[in-house]
Structures are given as C-alpha cells and as structure tokens.
Protein backbone atom coordinates (compact mmCIF):
# COMPACT_ATOMS: atom_id res chain seq x y z
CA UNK A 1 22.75 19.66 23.17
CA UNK A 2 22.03 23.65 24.00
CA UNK A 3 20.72 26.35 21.60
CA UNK A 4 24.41 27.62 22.06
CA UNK A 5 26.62 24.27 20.65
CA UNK A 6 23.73 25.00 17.60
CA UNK A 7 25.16 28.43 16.84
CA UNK A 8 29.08 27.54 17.28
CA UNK A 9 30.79 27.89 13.98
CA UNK A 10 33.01 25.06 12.93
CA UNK A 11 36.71 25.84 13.45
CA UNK A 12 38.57 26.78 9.92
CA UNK A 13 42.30 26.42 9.32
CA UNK A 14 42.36 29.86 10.22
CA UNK A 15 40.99 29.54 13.19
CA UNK A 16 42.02 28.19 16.79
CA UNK A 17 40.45 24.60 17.04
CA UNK A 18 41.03 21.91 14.80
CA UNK A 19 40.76 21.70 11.11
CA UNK A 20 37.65 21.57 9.83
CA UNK A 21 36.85 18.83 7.70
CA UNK A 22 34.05 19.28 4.95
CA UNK A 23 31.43 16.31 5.17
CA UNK A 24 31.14 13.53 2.85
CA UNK A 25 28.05 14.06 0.46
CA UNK A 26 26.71 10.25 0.34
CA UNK A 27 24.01 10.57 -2.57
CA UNK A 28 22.09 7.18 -1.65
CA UNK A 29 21.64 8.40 2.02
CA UNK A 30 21.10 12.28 0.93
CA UNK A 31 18.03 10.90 -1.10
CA UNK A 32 16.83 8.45 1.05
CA UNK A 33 16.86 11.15 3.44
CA UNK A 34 14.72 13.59 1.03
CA UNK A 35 12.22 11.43 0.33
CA UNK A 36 11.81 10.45 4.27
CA UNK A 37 11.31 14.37 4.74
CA UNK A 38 8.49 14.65 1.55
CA UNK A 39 6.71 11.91 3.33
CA UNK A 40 6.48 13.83 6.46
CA UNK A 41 6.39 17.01 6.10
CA UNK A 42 4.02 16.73 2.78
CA UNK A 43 1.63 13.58 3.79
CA UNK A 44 3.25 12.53 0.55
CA UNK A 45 3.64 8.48 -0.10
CA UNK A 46 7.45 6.82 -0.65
CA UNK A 47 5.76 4.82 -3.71
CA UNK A 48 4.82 8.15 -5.55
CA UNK A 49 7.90 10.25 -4.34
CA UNK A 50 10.45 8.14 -4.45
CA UNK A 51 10.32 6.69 -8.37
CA UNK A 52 11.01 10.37 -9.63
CA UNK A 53 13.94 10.82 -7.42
CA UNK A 54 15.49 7.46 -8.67
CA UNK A 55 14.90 8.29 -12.09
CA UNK A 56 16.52 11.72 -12.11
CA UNK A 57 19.29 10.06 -10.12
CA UNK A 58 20.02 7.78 -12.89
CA UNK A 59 19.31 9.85 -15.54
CA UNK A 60 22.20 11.99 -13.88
CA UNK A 61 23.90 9.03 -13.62
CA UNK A 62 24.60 9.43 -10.34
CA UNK A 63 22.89 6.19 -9.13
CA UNK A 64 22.95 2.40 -11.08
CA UNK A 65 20.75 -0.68 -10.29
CA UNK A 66 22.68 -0.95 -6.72
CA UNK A 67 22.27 2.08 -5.46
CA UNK A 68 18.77 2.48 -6.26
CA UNK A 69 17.90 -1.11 -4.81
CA UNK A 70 19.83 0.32 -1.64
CA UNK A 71 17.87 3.64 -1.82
CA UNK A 72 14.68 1.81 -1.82
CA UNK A 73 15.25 -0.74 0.96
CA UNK A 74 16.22 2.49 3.16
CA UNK A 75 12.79 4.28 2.73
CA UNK A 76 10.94 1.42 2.83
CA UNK A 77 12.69 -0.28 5.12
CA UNK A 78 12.81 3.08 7.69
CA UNK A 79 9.04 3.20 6.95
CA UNK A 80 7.74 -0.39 7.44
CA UNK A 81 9.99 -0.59 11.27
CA UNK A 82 9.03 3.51 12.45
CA UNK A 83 7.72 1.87 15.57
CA UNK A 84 9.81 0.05 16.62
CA UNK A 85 12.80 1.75 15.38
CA UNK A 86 11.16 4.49 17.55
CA UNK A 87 10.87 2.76 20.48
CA UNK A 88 14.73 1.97 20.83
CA UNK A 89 15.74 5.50 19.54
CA UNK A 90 13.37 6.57 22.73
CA UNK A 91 15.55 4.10 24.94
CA UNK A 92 18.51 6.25 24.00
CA UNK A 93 17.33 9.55 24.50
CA UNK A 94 17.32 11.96 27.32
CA UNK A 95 13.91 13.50 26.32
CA UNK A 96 10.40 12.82 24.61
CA UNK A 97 10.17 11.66 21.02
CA UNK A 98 8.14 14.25 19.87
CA UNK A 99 10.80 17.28 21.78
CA UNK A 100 13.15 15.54 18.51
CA UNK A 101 13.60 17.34 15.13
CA UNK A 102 11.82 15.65 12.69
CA UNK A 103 14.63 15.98 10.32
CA UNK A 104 16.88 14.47 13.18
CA UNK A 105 14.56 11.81 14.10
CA UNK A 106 14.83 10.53 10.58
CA UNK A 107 18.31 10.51 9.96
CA UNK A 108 18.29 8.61 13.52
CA UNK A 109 15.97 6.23 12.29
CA UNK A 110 17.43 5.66 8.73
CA UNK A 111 20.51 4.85 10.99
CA UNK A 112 18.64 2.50 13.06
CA UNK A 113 17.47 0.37 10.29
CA UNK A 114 21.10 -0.09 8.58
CA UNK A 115 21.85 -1.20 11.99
CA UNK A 116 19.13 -3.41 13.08
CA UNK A 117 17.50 -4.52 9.56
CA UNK A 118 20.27 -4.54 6.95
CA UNK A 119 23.79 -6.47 7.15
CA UNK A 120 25.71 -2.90 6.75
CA UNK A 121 28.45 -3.60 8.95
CA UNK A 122 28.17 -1.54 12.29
CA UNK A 123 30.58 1.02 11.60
CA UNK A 124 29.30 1.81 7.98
CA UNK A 125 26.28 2.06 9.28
CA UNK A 126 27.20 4.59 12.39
CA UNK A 127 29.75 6.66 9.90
CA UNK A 128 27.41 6.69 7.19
CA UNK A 129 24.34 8.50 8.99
CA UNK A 130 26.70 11.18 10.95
CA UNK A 131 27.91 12.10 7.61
CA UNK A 132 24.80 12.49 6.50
CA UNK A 133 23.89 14.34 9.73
CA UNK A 134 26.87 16.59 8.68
CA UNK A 135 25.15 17.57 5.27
CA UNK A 136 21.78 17.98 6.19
CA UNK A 137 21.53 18.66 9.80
CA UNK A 138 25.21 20.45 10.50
CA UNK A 139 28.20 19.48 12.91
CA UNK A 140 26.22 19.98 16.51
CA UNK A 141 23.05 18.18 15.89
CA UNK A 142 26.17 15.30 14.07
CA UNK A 143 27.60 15.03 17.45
CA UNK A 144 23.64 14.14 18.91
CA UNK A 145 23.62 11.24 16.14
CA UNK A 146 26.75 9.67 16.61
CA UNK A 147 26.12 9.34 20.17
CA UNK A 148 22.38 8.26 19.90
CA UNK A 149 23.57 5.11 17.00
CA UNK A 150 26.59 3.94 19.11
CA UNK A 151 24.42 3.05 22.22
CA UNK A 152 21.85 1.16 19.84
CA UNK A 153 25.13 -0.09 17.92
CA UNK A 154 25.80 -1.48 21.29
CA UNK A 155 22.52 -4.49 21.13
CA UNK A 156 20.94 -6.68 18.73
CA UNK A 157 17.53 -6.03 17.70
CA UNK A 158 16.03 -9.16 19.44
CA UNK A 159 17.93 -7.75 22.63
CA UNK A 160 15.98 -4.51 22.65
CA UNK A 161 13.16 -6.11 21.72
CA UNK A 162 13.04 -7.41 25.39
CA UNK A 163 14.13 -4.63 26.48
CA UNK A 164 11.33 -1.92 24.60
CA UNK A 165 8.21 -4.32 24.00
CA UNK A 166 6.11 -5.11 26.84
CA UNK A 167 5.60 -8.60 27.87
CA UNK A 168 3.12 -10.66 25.85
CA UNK A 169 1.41 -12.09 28.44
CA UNK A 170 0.72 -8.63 30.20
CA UNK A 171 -0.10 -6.88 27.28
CA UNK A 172 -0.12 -8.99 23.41
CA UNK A 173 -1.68 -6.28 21.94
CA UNK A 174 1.04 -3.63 22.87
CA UNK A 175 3.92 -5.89 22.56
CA UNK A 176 2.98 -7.27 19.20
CA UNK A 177 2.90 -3.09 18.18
CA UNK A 178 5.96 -2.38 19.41
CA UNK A 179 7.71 -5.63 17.87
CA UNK A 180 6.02 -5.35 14.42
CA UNK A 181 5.89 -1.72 13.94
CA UNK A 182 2.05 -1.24 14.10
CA UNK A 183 -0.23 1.22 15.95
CA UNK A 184 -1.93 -0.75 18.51
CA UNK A 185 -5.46 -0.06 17.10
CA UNK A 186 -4.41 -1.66 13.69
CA UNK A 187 -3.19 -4.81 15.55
CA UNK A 188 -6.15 -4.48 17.61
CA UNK A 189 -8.91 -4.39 14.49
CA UNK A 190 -6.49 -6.68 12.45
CA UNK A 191 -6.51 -9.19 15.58
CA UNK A 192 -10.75 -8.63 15.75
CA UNK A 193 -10.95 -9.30 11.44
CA UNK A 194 -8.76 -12.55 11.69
CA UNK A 195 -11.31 -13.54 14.20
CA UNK A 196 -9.73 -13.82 17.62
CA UNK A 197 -7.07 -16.23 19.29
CA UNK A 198 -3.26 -16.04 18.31
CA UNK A 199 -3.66 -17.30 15.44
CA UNK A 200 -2.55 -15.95 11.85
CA UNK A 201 -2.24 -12.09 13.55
CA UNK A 202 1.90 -12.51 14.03
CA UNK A 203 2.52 -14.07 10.52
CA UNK A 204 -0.38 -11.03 8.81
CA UNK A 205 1.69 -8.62 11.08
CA UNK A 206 5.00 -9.60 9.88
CA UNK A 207 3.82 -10.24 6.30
CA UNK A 208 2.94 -6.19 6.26
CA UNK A 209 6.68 -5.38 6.96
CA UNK A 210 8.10 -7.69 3.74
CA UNK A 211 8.70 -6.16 0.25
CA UNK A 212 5.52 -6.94 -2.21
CA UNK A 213 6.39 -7.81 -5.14
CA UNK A 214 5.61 -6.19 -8.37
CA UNK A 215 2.78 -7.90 -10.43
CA UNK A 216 1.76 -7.67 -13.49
CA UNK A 217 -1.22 -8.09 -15.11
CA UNK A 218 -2.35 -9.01 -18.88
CA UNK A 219 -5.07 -7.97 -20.44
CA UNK A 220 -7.33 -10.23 -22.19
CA UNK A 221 -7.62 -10.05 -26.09
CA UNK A 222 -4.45 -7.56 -25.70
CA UNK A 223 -1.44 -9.62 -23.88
CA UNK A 224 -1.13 -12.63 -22.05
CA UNK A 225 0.72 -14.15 -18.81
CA UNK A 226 2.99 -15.95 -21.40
CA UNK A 227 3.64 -13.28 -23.74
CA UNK A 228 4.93 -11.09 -20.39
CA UNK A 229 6.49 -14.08 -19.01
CA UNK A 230 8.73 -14.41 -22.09
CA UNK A 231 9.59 -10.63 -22.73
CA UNK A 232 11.10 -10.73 -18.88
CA UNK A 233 12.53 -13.74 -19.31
CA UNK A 234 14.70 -16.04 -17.20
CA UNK A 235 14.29 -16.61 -13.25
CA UNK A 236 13.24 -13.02 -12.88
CA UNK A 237 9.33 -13.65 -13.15
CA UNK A 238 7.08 -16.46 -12.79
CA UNK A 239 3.24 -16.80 -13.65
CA UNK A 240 0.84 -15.73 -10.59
CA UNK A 241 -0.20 -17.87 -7.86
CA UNK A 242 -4.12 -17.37 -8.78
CA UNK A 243 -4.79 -15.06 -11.52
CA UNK A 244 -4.88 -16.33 -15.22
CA UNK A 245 -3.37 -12.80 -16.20
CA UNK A 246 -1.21 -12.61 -13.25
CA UNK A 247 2.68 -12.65 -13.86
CA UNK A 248 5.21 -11.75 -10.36
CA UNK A 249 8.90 -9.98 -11.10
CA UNK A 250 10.58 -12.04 -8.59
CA UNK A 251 13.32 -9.26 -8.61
CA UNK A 252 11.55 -6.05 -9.24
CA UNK A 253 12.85 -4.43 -12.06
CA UNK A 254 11.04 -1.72 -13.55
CA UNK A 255 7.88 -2.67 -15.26
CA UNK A 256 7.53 0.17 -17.27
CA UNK A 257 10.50 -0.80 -19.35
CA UNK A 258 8.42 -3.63 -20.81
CA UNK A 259 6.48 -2.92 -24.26
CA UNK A 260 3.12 -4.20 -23.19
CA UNK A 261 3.15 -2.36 -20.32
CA UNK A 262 4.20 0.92 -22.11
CA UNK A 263 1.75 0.31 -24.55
CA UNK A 264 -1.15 -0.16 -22.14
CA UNK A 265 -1.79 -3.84 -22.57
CA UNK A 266 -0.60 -5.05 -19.55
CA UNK A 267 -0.27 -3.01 -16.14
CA UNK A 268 0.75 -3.36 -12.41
CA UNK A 269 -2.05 -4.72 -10.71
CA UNK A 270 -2.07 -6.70 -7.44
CA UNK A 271 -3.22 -10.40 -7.92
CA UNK A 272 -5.96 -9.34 -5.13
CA UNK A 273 -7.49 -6.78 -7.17
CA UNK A 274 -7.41 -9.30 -10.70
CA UNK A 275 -9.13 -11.77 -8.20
CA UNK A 276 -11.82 -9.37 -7.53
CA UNK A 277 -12.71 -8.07 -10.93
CA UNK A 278 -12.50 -11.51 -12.03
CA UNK A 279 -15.24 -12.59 -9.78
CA UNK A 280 -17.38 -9.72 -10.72
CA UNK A 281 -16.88 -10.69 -14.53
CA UNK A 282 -17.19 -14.43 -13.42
CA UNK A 283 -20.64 -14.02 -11.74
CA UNK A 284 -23.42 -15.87 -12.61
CA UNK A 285 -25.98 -13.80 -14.17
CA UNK A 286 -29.72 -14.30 -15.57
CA UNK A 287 -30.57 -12.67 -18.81
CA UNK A 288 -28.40 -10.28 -20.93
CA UNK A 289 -24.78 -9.13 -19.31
CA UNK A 290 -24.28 -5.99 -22.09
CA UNK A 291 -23.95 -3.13 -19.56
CA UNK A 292 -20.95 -3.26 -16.89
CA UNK A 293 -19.94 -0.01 -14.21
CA UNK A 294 -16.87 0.44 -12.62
CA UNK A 295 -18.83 2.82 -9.91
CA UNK A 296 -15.31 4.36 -8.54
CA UNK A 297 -12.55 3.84 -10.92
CA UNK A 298 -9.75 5.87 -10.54
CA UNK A 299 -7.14 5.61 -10.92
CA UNK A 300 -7.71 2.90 -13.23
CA UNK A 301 -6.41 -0.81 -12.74
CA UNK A 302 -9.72 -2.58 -12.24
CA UNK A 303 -11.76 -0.86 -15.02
CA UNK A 304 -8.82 -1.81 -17.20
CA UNK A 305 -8.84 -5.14 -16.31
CA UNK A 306 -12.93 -5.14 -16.52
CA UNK A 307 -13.19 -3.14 -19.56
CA UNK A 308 -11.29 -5.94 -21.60
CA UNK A 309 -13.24 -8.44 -20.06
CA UNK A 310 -16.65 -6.97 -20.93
CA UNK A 311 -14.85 -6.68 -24.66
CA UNK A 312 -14.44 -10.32 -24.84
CA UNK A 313 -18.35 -10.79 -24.20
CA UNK A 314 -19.49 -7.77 -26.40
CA UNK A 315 -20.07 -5.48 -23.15
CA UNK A 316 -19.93 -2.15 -22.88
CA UNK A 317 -17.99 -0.60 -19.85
CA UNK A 318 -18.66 3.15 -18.46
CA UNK A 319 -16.18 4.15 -16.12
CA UNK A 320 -16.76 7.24 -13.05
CA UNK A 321 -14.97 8.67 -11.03
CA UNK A 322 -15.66 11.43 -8.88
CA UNK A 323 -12.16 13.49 -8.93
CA UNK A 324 -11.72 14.69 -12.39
CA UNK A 325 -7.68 13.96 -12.24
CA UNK A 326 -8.41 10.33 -11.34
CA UNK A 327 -10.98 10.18 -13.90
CA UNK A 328 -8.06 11.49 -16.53
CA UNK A 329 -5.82 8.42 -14.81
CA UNK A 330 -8.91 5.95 -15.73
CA UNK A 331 -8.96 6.89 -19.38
CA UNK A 332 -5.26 6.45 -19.86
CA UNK A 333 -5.75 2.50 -18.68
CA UNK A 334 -7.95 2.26 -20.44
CA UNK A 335 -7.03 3.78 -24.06
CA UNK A 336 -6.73 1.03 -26.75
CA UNK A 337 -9.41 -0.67 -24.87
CA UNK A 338 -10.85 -2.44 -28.44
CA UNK A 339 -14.28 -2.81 -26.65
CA UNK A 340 -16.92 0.21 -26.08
CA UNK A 341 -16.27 1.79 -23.15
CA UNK A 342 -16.60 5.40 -21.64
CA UNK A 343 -14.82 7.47 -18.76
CA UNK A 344 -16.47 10.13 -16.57
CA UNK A 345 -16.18 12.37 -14.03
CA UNK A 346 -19.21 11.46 -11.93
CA UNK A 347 -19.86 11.06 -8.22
CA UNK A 348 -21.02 7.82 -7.21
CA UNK A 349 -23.37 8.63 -4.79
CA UNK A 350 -24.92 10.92 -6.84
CA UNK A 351 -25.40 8.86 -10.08
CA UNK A 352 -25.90 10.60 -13.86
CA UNK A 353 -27.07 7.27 -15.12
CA UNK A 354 -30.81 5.95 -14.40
CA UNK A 355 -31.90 3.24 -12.23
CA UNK A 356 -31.90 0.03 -13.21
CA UNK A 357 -29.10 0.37 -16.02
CA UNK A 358 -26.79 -2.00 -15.57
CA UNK A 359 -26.19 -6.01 -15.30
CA UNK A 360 -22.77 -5.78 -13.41
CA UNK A 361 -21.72 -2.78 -10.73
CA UNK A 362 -17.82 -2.52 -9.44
CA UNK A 363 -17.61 -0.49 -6.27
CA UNK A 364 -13.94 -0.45 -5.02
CA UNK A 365 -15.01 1.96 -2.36
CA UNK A 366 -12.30 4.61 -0.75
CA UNK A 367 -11.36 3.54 3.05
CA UNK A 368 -8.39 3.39 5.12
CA UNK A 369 -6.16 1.58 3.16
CA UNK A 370 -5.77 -1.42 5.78
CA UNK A 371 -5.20 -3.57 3.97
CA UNK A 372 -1.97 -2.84 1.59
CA UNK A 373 0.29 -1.32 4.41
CA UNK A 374 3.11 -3.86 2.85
CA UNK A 375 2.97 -1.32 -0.43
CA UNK A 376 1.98 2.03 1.85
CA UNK A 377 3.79 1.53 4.85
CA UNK A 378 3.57 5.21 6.01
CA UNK A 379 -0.47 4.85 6.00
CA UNK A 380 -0.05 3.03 9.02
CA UNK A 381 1.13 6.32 10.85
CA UNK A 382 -0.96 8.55 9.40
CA UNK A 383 -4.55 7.09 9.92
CA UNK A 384 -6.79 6.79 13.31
CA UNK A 385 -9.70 4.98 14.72
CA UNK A 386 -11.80 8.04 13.78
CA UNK A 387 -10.96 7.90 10.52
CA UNK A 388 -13.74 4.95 9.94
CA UNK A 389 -16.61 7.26 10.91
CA UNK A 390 -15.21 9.31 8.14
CA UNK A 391 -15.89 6.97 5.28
CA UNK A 392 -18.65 5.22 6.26
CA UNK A 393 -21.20 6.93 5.14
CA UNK A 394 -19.36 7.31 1.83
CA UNK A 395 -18.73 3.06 1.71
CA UNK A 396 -22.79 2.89 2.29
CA UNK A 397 -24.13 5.71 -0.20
CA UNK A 398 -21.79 4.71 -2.68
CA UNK A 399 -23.43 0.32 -1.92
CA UNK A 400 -26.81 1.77 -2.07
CA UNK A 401 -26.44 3.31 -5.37
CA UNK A 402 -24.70 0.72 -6.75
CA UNK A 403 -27.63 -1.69 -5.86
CA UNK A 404 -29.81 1.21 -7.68
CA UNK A 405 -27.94 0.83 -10.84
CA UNK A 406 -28.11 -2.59 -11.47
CA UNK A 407 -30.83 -4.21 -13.25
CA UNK A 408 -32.82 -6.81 -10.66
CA UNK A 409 -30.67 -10.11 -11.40
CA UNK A 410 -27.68 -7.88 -11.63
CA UNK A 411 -25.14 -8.28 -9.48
CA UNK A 412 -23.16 -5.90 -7.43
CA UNK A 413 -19.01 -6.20 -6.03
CA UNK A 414 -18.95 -4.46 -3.26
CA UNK A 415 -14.71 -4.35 -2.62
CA UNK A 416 -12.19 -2.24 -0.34
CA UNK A 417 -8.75 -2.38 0.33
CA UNK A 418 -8.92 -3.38 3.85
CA UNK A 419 -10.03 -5.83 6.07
CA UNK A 420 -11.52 -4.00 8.83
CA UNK A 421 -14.85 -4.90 10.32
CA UNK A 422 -16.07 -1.54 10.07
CA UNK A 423 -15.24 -1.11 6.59
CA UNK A 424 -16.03 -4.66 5.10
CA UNK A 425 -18.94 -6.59 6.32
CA UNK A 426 -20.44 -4.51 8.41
CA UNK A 427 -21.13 -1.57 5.52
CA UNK A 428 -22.81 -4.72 3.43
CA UNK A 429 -25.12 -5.80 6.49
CA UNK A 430 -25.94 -2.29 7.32
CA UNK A 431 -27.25 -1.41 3.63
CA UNK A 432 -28.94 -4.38 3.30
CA UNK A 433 -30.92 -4.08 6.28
CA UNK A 434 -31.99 -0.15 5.31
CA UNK A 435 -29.84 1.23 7.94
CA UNK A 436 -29.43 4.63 7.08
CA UNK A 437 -31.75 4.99 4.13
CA UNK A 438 -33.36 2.37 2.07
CA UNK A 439 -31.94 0.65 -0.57
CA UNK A 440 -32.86 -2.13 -3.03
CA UNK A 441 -33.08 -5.90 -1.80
CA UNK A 442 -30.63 -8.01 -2.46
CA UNK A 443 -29.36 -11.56 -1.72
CA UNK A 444 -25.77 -12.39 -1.39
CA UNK A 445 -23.81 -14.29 -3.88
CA UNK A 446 -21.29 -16.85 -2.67
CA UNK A 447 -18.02 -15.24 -3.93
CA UNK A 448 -15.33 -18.16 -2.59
CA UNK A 449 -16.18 -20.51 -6.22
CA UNK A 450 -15.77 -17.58 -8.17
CA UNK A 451 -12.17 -17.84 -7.17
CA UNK A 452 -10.98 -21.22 -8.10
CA UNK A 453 -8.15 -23.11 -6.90
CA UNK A 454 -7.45 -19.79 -3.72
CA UNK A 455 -7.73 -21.78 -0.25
CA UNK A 456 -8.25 -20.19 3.37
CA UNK A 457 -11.21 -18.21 1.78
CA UNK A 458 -13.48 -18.65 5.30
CA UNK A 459 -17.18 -19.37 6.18
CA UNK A 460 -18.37 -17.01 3.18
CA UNK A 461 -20.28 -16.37 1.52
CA UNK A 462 -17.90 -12.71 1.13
CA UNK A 463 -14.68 -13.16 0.61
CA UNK A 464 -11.36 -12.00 2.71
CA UNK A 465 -7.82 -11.81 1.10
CA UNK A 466 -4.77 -11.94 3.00
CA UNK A 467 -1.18 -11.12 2.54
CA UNK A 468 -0.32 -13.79 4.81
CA UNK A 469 -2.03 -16.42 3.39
CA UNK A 470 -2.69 -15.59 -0.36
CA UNK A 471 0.47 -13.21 -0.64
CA UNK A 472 -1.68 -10.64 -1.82
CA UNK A 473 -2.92 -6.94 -0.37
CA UNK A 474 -6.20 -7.46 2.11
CA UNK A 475 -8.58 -6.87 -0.38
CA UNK A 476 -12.71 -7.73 0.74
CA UNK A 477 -15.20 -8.90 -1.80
CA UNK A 478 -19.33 -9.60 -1.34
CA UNK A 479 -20.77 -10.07 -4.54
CA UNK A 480 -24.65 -9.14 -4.12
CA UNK A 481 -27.46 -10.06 -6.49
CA UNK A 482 -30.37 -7.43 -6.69
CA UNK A 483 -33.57 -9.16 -6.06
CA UNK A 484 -36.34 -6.28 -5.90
C-alpha cells in the first residue's frame, strides 16, 4: 500500500471506474472499535470506557442485550489474545508491527479474534471488519484488511499456533507468551510466584484470558447473600464459593439494576478481596478491637465491606486515602454505613493520626495490578519489569506506618492485587527486618485458618489467592501482629 493508493478518491457514478458503494455502518463493530482506540491512545481501561458507551447505545436504542454481550466479548476478547493475535497478524504482513497504524492494527486484530476466538462464521467475520475498515479507516487501507484476514482466514488457531510460538522445549517461557497472550516477564514472575516446575502456570495463564464473573457482595447488618440471591433469581446467580456475603451472576447482567446495590448495601466486590477483609476482621486480637483503618481505601470496596463489619462489633472505622477523588469514591461506599466511621484524604505514608491508635490496620497497597489481568486485560501491555522499583518503596512506607498505627497486639493486613515476589512477600520480609528504615516488631499471624473451608492456600503462614485455583483475582494477604 503507497502514500499514493491513500490519496485516490473513490470512483462516483460520475466518474470513470466503478460505482462507488457507500460502506455499511455496523454499530457493534464501530464501538467496539472506539473503545479499542480510548484504550490506546488514552491509557484508558475497557472496564471504565466501555460501560458508558453501552449505556448510551441502549439508551439510543441502538443496541439490546445481544449486541452489547457481542460488543463486550469483542473488546475483551481483542484485549485478553493482543499477543497472540499479534503474532499471526505479524505472520501476514510484509513489514514490522509497530510500521502498522494503530487504528489499522486494531481493526486487524478485532478481525482476528471473530476469526480465531468466536464461532462468527469466516466470511462474517472477514466482511464484517473491511466494512468497518471502510468507515473508520477509508477504501485503501480496506483493501490492506481484507487481504491481511483472508490469509489468517486461511488456518485454525491451533495451526498457527505451531506455526508463531516457539517450541516448548527450546524456549517454555516464550512459547507459553506467545500461546497465552502474556509478556514473557509476566509468565516469567508468574512461573517464579507459583514456585517453579510446570505445574499450575498453563491453567493460571489460561485462567487470565476467561471472562470473571461479576460478584456481588452483601453487607452485613444491611443485605445478605440470600436476600441478593432471591432479588436475581433463577439460574442466573448462585451463592459464592467462599465468602458468607459472596453471591456470583452466572450470566452477568448488570448489577446496578438491583435495589441493594443501588442503594449501597451490597456492591461488586471480588470474593478475593471479601476473603481478605474478612481475615483482617476475623483476626484474633488481645484486648479491646474499637478502632479499625482502612490505610488506602479508595476507591472503596474493602472499607465498605470493613466498615459494616466493625459496626456489628461497635467499631469505629476511619477511612484515607491519599487522592482526594478516590477519597470522594470511599465515602459514597460507604454512606448509610449505620456504624461510626470517617473518610479522609490522607497519605498513608505520612499519617495525620498518632502512633499507636489503632487495633486493626488494612493496607491494600497500590502495585502492578498482577494479579486481576482476567478483569484488566490491557494492564498486561502496559506495565514493565521496572515498574516494581516504582512502587516499592511506596508498598514498604505505606507497611511501616501501618505497623506504627496499630496498638502493640494489633494486627496489621498487609494485601495487594498481585502475586509477584517483589510485590508480596518480599515487601513484608524487607520491613520486618528494618530494611530501609526501622519499623515496629512484629510477628506474623497465620492467615490460611482465617479463611475456612479455601484449599491450595500453601506453606503459610501469608496467604496466596489464585484465579486458577480459587476462581478469584491473585490477591496476597500476611496478617502481622505488632509485638514492640
């Protein structure tokens, strides 16, 4: 394709050539497209950009129920399989990925996936994405489309599989990348956190490319599992696999639809995160439990949870969080809270609140996001091994403080969202041993009992979740008692 064939106007029945034929507008595709473009041209995230578009669609009523599940499955879908979906599209291609339009490589790759991960017939899929090449891209850059999505029409996915993945036994780490869709330092730390040898890293790898499903949480003194259970009714949702409070929409729907959730006495919460504020609240403690902290809270899901828990007991829950929009997010969970409970803007490693003041401490520290790249596909893409050194001296400042503001027999949750090494473990063992700046002894707690009836929970005494094996994100726990 030459800058010239970019610049040729269409023929027009008035001119020589033949007719030209306006393009079919395909609104599904057109806004799977424009959400696919937000995500990379803004560093935006599909579960944040794409809701609005769906709801405007269908408030225009020019989407239903089907064409928003197809929607959906195209972003996602595209998202979860970039890699590999790149590879093939760079089988078929006279020049380097990155020489490709942007806006071309994801019409390409939207193609790819109706091809290789959907049942859209062949030639659906094929006319479908050059039409939409026509609207968005124009007739030349069309022509580049068609003929890229006929030659991977041409094989099956497994076939160019073993054709675009290096062999396993020369390379695992690189072919297990290349076959499920993940940077080869993800598989690489993933691989390291499961704790060597092949097993468990294909099944976590291939559990990150399924749809999560939407859970719900209850809670206590305000809803129950029951009470949501029944106001979904039918086959549509069953009761979580660990969580008291935990209730699963088998087939998605939109939660917000549902009156506890509108009234804020229920919210979408993974069953990972319930599991960890639950062990926090579950803790055995010496002496009087009337002060809890949700040390970084935004935007809101765990202090929610927490702050009805600490109701139940008579607690008292203060809530910071260091960006004041976040901090606006926390006070809208928790509003109708009926314990005492306050929201601020406040840094965590630079506490307000004096030493000593508390009996429980909640710090859900920021980090890569490892470990719910089923919900955030695109994170994958976006972050890099340096990206570790970045927040590790936030994950330790923000342990060390929280160890400051508990009371000695207090206990401490030290959680994150993924299940590197760098980011889970390690930041507990450095802090405890004073590595870069003292902090206040401690002793761990053994967190696997304070999640009854979860198996596969390891050597302890910290805790690993898995999406493989518990079916939840990779959320990390150590639950750490202050001892001097």
């Amino acid at each position: 394709m030459t800058d010239q064939s970019r610049r040729r106007r269409p023929a027009t029945p008035n001119r020589p050539g033949k007719a030209y034929r306006r393009p079919k507008k395909d609104p599904v595709r057109i806004l799977a497209f424009e959400a696919l473009r937000a995500v990379d041209e803004r560093d935006a995230y599909a579960n944040l950009v794409l809701p609005p578009l769906l709801r405007k669609a269908r408030e225009d009523g020019t989407f239903d129920a089907r064409d928003a599940a197809l929607t959906t499955e195209l972003v996602y879908g595209t998202l979860r399989h970039q890699g590999t979906y790149d590879a093939i599209i760079a089988a078929c291609v006279d020049r380097p990925l990155r020489e490709v339009d942007p806006p071309v490589l994801d019409v390409l790759s939207l193609g790819a996936h109706q091809l290789l991960g959907t049942r859209i017939p062949t030639h659906a899929a094929v006319s479908a994405s050059v039409e939409l090449a026509r609207v968005v891209l124009g007739d030349a850059r069309a022509k580049f489309v068609n003929a890229v999505l006929r030659k991977i029409a041409a094989t099956d996915l497994d076939s160019w599989l073993e054709r675009v993945a290096p062999p396993y036994d020369e390379d695992p780490e690189a072919h297990l990348a290349v076959v499920h869709s993940h940077p080869r330092w993800i598989v690489s730390a993933l691989w390291d956190a499961l704790g060597g040898g092949s097993a468990g890293i294909e099944d976590l790898l291939a559990a990150d490319n399924e749809r999560p499903e939407v859970t719900l949480v209850a809670r206590p003194g305000r809803s129950t599992a029951d009470e949501l259970l029944a106001a979904v009714g039918g086959e549509s949702a069953l009761p979580g696999r660990w969580s008291p409070y935990a209730v699963r929409l088998t087939e998605g729907g939109e939660p917000g639809a549902l009156d506890a959730v509108r009234e804020g006495r229920a919210g979408v919460q993974d069953e990972g995160s319930q599991l960890v504020a639950l062990a926090l609240a579950n803790a055995p403690l010496d002496g009087p439990d009337q002060r809890w902290l949700d040390g970084c809270a935004g935007p809101g899901g765990k202090a929610a949870l927490l702050g009805a828990l600490a109701a139940g007991r008579g607690a008292s829950l203060l809530a910071a969080e260091k960006q004041p929009h976040r901090a606006r997010l926390v006070g809208k969970a928790l509003a109708g809270n009926p314990g005492p409970y306050q929201v601020i803007a406040a840094d965590g490693t630079r506490p307000p609140w004096r030493p000593g003041t508390f009996d429980r401490v909640l710090v859900d520290v920021p980090c890569t996001g490892l470990g719910a790249l089923r919900r955030r596909p695109e994170a994958r893409w976006r972050r890099r091994p340096e990206d570790l050194d970045g927040f590790a001296p936030l994950q330790r400042g923000l342990l060390r403080e929280a160890l400051a503001a508990v009371r000695i027999g207090g206990v401490v949750g030290y959680a994150t969202c993924s299940p590197h090494p760098a980011e889970t473990r390690a930041v507990v063992e450095d802090v405890l041993r004073g590595r870069g700046g003292p902090a206040a002894s401690a002793e761990w707690v053994d967190a696997r009992p304070l999640m009854p009836g979860v198996p596969a929970l390891g050597e302890g005494p910290d805790v690993q979740l898995w999406p493989h094996l518990h079916g939840t994100d990779a959320m990390y726990l150590a639950l750490l008692r202050r001892t001097g």
